[in-house]
Protein backbone atom coordinates (compact mmCIF):
# COMPACT_ATOMS: atom_id res chain seq x y z
CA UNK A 1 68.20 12.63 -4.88
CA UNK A 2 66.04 10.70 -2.47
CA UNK A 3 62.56 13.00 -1.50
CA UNK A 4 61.33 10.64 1.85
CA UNK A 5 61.72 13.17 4.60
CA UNK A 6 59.99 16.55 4.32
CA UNK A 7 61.32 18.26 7.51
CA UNK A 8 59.59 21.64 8.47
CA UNK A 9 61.54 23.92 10.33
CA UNK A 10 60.46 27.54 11.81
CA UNK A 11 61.88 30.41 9.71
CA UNK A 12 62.70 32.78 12.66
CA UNK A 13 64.29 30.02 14.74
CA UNK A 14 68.66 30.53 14.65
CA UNK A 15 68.41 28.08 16.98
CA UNK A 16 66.34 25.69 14.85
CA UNK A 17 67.76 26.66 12.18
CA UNK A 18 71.18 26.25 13.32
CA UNK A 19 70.60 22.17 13.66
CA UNK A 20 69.01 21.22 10.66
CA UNK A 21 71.56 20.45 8.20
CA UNK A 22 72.75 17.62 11.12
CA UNK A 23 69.41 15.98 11.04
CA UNK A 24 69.38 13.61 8.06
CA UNK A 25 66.11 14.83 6.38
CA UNK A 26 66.45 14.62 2.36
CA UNK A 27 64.42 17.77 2.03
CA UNK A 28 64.49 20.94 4.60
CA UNK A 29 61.37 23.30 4.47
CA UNK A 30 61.99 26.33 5.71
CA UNK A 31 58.59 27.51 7.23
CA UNK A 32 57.72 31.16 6.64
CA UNK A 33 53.73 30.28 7.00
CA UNK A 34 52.27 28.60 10.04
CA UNK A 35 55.10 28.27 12.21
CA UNK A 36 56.10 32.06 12.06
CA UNK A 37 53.84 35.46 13.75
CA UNK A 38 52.79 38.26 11.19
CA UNK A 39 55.17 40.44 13.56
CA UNK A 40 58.17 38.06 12.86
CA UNK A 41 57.95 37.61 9.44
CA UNK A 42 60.31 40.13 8.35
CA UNK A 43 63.36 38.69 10.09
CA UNK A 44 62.45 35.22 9.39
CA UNK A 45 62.45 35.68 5.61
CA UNK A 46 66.05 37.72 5.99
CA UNK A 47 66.89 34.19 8.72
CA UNK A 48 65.55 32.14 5.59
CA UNK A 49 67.24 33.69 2.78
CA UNK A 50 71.07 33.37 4.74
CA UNK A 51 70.56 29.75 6.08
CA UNK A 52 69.91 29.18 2.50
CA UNK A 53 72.69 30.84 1.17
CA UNK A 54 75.22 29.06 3.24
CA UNK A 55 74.24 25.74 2.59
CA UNK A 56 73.61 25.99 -0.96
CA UNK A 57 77.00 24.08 -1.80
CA UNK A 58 75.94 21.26 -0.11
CA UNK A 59 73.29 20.69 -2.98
CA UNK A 60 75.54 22.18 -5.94
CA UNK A 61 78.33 19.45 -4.73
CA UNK A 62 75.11 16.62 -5.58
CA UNK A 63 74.79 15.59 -1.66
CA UNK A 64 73.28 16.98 1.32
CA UNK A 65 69.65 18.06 0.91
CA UNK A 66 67.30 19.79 -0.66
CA UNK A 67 66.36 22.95 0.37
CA UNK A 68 62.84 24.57 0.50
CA UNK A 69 60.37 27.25 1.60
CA UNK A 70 56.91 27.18 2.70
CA UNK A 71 55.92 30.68 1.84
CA UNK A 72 52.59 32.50 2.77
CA UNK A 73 48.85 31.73 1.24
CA UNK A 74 48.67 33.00 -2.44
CA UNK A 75 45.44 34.87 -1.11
CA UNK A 76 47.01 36.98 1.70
CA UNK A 77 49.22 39.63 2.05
CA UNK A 78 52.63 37.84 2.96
CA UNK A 79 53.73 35.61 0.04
CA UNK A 80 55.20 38.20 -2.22
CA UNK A 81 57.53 39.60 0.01
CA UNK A 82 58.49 36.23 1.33
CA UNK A 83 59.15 35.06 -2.72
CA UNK A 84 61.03 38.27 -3.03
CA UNK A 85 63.62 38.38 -0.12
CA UNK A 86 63.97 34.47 -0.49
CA UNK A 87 65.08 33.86 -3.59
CA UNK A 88 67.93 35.57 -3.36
CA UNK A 89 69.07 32.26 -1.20
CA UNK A 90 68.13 30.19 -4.56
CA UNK A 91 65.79 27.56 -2.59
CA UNK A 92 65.01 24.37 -4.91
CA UNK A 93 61.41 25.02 -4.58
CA UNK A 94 58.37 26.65 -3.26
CA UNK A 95 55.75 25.22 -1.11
CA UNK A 96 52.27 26.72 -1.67
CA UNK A 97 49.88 26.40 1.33
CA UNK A 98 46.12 26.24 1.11
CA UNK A 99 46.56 25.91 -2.81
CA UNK A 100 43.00 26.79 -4.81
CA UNK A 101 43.88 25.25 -8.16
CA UNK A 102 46.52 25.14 -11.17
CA UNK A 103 45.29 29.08 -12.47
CA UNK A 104 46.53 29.93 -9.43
CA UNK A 105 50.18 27.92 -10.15
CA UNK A 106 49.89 29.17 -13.28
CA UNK A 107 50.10 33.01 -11.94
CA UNK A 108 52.43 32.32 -9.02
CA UNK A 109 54.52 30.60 -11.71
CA UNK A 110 54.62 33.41 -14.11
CA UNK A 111 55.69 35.67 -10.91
CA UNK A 112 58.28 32.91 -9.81
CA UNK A 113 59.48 33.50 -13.46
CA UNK A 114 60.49 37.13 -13.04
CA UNK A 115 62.01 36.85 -9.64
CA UNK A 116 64.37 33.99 -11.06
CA UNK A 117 65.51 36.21 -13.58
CA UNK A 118 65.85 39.06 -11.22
CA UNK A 119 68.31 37.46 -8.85
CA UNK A 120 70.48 35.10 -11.90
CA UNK A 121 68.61 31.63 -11.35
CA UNK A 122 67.77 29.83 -14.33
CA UNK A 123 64.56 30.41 -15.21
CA UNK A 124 62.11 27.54 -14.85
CA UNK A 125 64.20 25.68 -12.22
CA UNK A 126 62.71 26.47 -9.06
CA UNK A 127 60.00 23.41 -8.78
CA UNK A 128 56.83 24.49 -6.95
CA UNK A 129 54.73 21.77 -4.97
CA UNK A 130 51.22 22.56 -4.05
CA UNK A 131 49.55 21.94 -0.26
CA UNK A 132 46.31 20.66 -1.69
CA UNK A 133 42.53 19.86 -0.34
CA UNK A 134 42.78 21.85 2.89
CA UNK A 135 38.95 23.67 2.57
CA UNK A 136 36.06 21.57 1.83
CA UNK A 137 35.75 23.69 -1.55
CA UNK A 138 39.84 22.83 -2.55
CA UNK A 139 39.43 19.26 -1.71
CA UNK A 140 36.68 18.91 -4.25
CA UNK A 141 38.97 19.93 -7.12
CA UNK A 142 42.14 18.13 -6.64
CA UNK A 143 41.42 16.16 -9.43
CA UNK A 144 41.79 19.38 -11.62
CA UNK A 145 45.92 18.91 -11.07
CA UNK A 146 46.24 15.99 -13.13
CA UNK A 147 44.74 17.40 -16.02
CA UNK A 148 46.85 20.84 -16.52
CA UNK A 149 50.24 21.05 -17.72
CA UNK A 150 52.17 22.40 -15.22
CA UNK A 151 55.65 22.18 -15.75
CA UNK A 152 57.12 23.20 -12.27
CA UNK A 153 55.34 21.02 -10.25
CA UNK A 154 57.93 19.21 -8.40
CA UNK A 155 55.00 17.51 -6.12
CA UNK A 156 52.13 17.47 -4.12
CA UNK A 157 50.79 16.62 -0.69
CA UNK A 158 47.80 17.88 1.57
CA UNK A 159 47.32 19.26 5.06
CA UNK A 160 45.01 17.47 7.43
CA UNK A 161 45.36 19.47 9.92
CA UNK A 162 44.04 22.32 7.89
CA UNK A 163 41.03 20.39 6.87
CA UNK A 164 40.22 19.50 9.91
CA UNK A 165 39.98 22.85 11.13
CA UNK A 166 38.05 23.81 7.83
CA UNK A 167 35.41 21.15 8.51
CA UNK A 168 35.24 21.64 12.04
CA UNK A 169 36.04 17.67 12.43
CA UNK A 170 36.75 17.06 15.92
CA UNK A 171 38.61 14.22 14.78
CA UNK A 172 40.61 12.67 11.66
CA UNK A 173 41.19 9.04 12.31
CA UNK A 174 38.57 6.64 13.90
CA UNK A 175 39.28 3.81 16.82
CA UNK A 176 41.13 1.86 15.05
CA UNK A 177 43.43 4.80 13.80
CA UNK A 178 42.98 4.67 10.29
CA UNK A 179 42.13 7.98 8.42
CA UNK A 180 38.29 8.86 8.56
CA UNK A 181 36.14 8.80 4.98
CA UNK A 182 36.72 12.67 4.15
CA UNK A 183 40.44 12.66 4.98
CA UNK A 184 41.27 9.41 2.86
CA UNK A 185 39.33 10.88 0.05
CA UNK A 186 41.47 13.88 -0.19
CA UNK A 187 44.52 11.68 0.47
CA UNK A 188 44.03 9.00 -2.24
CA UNK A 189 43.40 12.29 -5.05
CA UNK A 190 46.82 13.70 -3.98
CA UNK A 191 48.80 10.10 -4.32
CA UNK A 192 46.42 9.50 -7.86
CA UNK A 193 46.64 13.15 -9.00
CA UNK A 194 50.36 13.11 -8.63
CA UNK A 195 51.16 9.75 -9.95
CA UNK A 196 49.07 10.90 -12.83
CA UNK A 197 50.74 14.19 -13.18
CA UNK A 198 54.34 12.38 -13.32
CA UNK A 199 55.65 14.17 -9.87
CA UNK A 200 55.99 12.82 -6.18
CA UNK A 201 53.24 12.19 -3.58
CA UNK A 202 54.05 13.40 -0.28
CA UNK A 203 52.19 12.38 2.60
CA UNK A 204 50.58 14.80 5.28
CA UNK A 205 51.97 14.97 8.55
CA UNK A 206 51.83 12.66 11.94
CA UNK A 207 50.86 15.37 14.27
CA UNK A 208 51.56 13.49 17.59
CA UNK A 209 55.69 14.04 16.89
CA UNK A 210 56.73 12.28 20.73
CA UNK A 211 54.56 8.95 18.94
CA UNK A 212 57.13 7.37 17.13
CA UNK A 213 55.52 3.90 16.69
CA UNK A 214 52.29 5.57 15.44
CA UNK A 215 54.73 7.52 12.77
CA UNK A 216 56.38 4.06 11.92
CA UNK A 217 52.59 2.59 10.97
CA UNK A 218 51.54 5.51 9.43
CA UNK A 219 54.68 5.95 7.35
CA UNK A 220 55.10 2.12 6.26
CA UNK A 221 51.46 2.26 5.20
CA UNK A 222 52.07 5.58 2.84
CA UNK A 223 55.07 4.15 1.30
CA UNK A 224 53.08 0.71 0.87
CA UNK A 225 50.53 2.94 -0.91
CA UNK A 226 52.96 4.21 -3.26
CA UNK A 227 53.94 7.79 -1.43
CA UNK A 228 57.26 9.19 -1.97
CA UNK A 229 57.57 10.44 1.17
CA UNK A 230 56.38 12.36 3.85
CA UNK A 231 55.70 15.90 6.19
CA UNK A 232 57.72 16.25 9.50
CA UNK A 233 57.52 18.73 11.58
CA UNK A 234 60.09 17.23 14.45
CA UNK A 235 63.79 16.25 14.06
CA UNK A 236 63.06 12.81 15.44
CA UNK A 237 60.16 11.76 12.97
CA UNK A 238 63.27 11.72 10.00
CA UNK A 239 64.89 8.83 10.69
CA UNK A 240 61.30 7.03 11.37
CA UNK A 241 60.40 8.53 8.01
CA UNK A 242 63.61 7.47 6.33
CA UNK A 243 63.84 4.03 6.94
CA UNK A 244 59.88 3.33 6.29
CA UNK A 245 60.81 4.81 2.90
CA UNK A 246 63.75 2.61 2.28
CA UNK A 247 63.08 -0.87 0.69
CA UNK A 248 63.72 -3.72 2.87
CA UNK A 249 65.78 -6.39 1.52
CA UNK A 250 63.76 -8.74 1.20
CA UNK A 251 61.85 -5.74 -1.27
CA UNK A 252 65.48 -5.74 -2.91
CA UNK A 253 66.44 -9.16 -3.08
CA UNK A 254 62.80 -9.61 -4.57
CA UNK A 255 63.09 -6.90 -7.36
CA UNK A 256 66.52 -7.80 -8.06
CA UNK A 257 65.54 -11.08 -9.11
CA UNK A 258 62.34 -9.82 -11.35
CA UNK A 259 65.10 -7.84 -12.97
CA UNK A 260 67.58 -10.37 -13.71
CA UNK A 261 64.90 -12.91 -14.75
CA UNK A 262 63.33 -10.47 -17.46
CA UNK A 263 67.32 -9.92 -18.57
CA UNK A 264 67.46 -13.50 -18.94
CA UNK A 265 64.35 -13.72 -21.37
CA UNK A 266 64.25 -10.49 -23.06
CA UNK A 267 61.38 -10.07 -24.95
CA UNK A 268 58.90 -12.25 -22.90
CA UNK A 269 55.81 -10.50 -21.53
CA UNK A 270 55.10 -12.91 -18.46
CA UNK A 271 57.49 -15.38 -16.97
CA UNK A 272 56.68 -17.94 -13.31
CA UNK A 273 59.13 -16.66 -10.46
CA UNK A 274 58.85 -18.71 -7.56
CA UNK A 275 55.90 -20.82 -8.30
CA UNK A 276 53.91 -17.17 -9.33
CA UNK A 277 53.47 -14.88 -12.61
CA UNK A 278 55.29 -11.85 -13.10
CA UNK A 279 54.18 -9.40 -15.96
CA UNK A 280 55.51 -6.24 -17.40
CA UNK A 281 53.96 -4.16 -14.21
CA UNK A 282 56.10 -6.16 -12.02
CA UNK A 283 59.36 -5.06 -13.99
CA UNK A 284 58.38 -1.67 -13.47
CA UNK A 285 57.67 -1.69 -9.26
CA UNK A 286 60.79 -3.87 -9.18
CA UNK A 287 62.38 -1.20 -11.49
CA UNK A 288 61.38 1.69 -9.32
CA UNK A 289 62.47 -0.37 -5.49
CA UNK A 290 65.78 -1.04 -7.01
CA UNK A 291 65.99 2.56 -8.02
CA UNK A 292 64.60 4.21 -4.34
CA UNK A 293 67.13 1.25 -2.86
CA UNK A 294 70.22 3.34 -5.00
């Protein structure tokens, strides 16, 4: 199932809520954190746990969407109540906010563990994705993730808008609009730590939602730099996000033809396409576009 579109959507919104499943994003994330008050967290988790429950068919039939929760920081008060009331709607996975490290997983994982069991999930099936490098301290030990076996991890992406705040940057991209030195830094560990930890790299967020061509240059250049896909926190960002994630095809007709001339000459290690040398790392990107194109 295609991962392009992470779509976050307010947990005590029916109205919100209500939409979602109409909106095309590959992955809905319910939002129990940021976008819900500590007074409204109780009803959003019970909200949560039903809009889950009635479109959990969608996903058993192998269509639809994936469905997810953002639950509360590990290091506050919120998150095991959320886990608890949640699961009972059998989400796909768990977003972590403001993550501090794989021992922390590693805990939250062993918990995750016992709720599965508690409410008939099969244990070890709920994938967990982590929302890394959003202090200055976190950010410095992202490269921690690729180094720890951690079999849940379904993913990982980062929050710049929490960083921001942490750093007290005033801004996070210069004139031009490309990312500024601390905020690429933390964005090229997530997209190398999750590469080298075998799971997806999801791209922050384009804050400015009404900017649509801003999203389209933002989101062409994270799938060009090998992102899976990518936050939204608007219902028209998904389609934006969607088709940047899509091969062209030109990308298809391309990879297609790396394919079919390897096929033709099994066994060879580099062969000329077009007047140009293809090699074994060439099969593989043409491998993986043909794949993201299915």
């Amino acid at each position: 199932m295609k991962m392009r579109s992470w779509l976050f959507v307010p947990g005590d919104s029916e109205r919100k809520l209500a939409k979602v499943a109409a909106v095309g994003a590959d992955v809905v994330v319910i939002d129990l954190e940021d976008a819900v008050a500590d007074h409204g967290k109780i009803p959003a988790r019970k909200l949560a746990t039903q809009w889950l429950s009635s479109h959990r068919q969608q996903v058993t039939a192998g269509n639809g969407f994936q469905r997810w929760v953002r639950i509360n920081q590990l290091d506050g008060h919120h998150w095991r109540e959320d886990l608890a009331t949640v699961m009972a709607g059998q989400p796909d996975g768990i977003i972590i906010p403001k993550a501090i490290g794989p021992d922390q997983l590693r805990m939250f994982s062993a918990e995750l563990y016992e709720v599965e069991q508690r409410n008939g999930i099969t244990p070890n099936t709920t994938r967990i994705m982590p929302m890394v490098g959003e202090t200055a301290k976190t950010a410095l030990t992202i490269s921690a993730y690729a180094s720890e076996e951690l079999p849940r991890l379904g993913g990982m992406t980062w929050g710049s808008e929490d960083l921001a705040n942490a750093l007290g940057a005033s801004r996070k991209r210069d004139a031009p609009g490309q990312w500024t030195d601390v905020f690429r830094m933390v964005r090229a560990q997530v997209l190398l730590c999750a590469r080298a930890s075998g799971v997806a790299p999801v791209d922050t967020l384009h804050s400015s939602f009404r900017d649509l061509d801003g999203l389209k240059a933002a989101a062409e250049a994270s799938f060009a730099d090998g992102f899976a896909g990518m936050l939204a926190i608007h219902p028209d960002q998904v389609a934006v996000i969607n088709a940047a994630f899509s091969p062209g095809k030109e990308q298809v007709a391309e990879a297609q033809a790396i394919v079919d001339l390897f096929a033709a000459n099994p066994g060879a290690a580099a062969l000329s396409l077009e007047g140009r040398m293809v090699e074994q790392p060439h099969l593989m990107q043409a491998r993986r576009v043909l794949e993201s194109a299915r």
